[in-house]
Protein backbone atom coordinates (compact mmCIF):
# COMPACT_ATOMS: atom_id res chain seq x y z
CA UNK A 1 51.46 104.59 117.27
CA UNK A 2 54.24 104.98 120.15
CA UNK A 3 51.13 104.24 122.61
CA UNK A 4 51.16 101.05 120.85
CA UNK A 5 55.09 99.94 121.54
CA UNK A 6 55.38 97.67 125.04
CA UNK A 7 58.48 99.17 126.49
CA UNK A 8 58.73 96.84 129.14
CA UNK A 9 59.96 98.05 132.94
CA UNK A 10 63.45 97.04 134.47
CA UNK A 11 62.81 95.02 137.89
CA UNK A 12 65.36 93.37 140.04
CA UNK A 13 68.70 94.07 137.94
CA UNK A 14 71.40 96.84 139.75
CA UNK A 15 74.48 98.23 138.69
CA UNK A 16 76.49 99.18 142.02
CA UNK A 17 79.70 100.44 142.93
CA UNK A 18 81.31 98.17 145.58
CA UNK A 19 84.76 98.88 147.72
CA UNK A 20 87.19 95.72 147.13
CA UNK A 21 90.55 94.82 148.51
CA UNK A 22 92.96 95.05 145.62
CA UNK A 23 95.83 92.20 146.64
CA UNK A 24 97.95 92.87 143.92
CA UNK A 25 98.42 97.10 144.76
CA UNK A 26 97.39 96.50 148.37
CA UNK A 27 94.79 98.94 148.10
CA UNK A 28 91.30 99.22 147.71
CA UNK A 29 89.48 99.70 144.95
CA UNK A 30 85.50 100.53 143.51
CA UNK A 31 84.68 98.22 140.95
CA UNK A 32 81.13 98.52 139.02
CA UNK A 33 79.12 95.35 138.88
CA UNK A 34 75.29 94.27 137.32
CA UNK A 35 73.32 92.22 139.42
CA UNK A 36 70.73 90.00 138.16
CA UNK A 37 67.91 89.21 141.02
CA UNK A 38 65.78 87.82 138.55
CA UNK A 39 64.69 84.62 138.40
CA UNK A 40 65.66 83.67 134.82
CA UNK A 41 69.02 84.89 133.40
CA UNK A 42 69.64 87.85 131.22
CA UNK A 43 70.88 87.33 128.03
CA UNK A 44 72.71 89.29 125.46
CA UNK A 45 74.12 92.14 127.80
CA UNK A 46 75.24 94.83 126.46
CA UNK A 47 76.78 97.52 128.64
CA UNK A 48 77.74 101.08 127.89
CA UNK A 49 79.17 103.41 130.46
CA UNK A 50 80.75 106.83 130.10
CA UNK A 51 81.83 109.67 132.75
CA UNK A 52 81.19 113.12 132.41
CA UNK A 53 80.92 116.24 133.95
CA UNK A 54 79.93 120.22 132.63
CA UNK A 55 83.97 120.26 131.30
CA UNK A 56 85.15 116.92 130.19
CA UNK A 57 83.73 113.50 129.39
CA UNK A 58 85.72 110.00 129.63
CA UNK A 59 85.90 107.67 126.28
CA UNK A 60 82.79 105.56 126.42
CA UNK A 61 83.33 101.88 127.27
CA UNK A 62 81.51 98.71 126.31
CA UNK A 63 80.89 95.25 127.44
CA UNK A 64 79.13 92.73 126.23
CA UNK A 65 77.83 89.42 128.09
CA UNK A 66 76.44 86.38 126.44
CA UNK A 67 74.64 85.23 129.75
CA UNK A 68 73.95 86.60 132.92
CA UNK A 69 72.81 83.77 135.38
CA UNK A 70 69.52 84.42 137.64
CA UNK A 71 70.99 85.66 141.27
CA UNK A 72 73.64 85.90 139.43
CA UNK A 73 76.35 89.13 138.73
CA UNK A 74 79.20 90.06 136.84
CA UNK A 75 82.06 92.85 137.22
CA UNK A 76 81.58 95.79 134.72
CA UNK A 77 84.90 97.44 135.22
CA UNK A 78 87.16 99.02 137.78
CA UNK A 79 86.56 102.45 138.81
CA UNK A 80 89.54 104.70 138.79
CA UNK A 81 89.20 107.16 141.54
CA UNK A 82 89.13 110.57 139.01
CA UNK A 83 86.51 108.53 137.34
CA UNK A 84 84.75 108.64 140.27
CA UNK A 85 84.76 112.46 140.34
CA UNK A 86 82.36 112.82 137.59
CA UNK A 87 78.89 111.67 136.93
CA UNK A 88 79.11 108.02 135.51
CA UNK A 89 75.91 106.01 133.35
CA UNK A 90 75.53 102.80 132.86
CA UNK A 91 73.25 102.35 129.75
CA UNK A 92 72.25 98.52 130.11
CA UNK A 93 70.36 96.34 127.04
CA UNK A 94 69.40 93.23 127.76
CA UNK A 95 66.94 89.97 126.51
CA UNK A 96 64.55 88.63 129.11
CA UNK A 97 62.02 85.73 128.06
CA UNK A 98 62.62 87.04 124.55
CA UNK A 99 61.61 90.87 125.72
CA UNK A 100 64.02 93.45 124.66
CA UNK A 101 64.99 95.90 128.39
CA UNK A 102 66.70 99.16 128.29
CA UNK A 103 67.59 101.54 131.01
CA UNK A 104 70.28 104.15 131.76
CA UNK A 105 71.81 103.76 135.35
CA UNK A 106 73.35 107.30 137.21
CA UNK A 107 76.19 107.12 139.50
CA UNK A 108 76.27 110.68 140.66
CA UNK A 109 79.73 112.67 141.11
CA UNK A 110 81.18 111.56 144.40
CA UNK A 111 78.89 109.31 145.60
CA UNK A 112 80.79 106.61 145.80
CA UNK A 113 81.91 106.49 149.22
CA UNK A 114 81.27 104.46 152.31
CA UNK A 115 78.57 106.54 154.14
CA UNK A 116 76.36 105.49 151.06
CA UNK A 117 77.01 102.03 151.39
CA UNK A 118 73.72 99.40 151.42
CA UNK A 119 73.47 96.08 151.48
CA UNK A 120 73.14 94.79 147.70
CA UNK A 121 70.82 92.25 147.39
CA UNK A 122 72.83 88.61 145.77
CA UNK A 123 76.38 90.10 146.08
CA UNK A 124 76.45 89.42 150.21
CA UNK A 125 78.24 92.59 150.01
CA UNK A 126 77.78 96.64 150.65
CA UNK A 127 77.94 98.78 147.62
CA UNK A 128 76.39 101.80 146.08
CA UNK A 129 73.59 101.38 144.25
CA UNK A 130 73.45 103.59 140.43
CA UNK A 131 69.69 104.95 140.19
């Protein structure tokens, strides 16, 4: 029977870390985005992301977006550098031409730095990419 269930395959959506400018604190900051390089929007977002490592884990947070625009991406939330410590996931559930996605994004324990830094693809910017 579970042979028979079309789980279908995640393509061309990212969650990355990316470096920012803070104005307000004059620092910089890593913020967690999605990035839609689709051709059709996502719709019905829901994000769930949670840090963790073998002693502690953080309080899970969620997000919810009605719409995510083709090309298109949206901030997730800021990452607080002791977040950034531990591993982080990204569970993301989406609709796409009425098909129902799922997959769990990993944004390994310190890995968020600037020697990891690619070029994201619709942000114009450098981030690090969650696998």
């Amino acid at each position: 029977m579970r042979k028979d269930i079309d789980i279908p395959k995640v393509k061309n959506v990212y969650v990355a870390a990316v470096q920012e400018f803070n104005k307000d604190f004059n620092v910089t900051d890593w913020n967690a985005y999605i990035i839609n390089d689709n051709a059709e929007p996502l719709e019905t977002v829901i994000i769930v992301s949670q840090g963790y490592d073998s002693e502690k884990m953080t309080a899970p947070m969620r997000k919810t977006i009605a719409q995510l625009p083709a090309k298109g991406y949206a901030k997730i939330e800021f990452l607080e550098e002791n977040v950034l410590k531990v591993n982080n996931f990204f569970t993301i559930t989406y609709f796409l031409n009425g098909k129902l996605y799922d997959k769990r994004f990993e944004l390994p324990a310190n890995s968020a730095i600037e020697d990891n830094e690619v070029a994201l693809p619709v942000m114009s910017k450098k981030g690090v990419l969650a696998r």
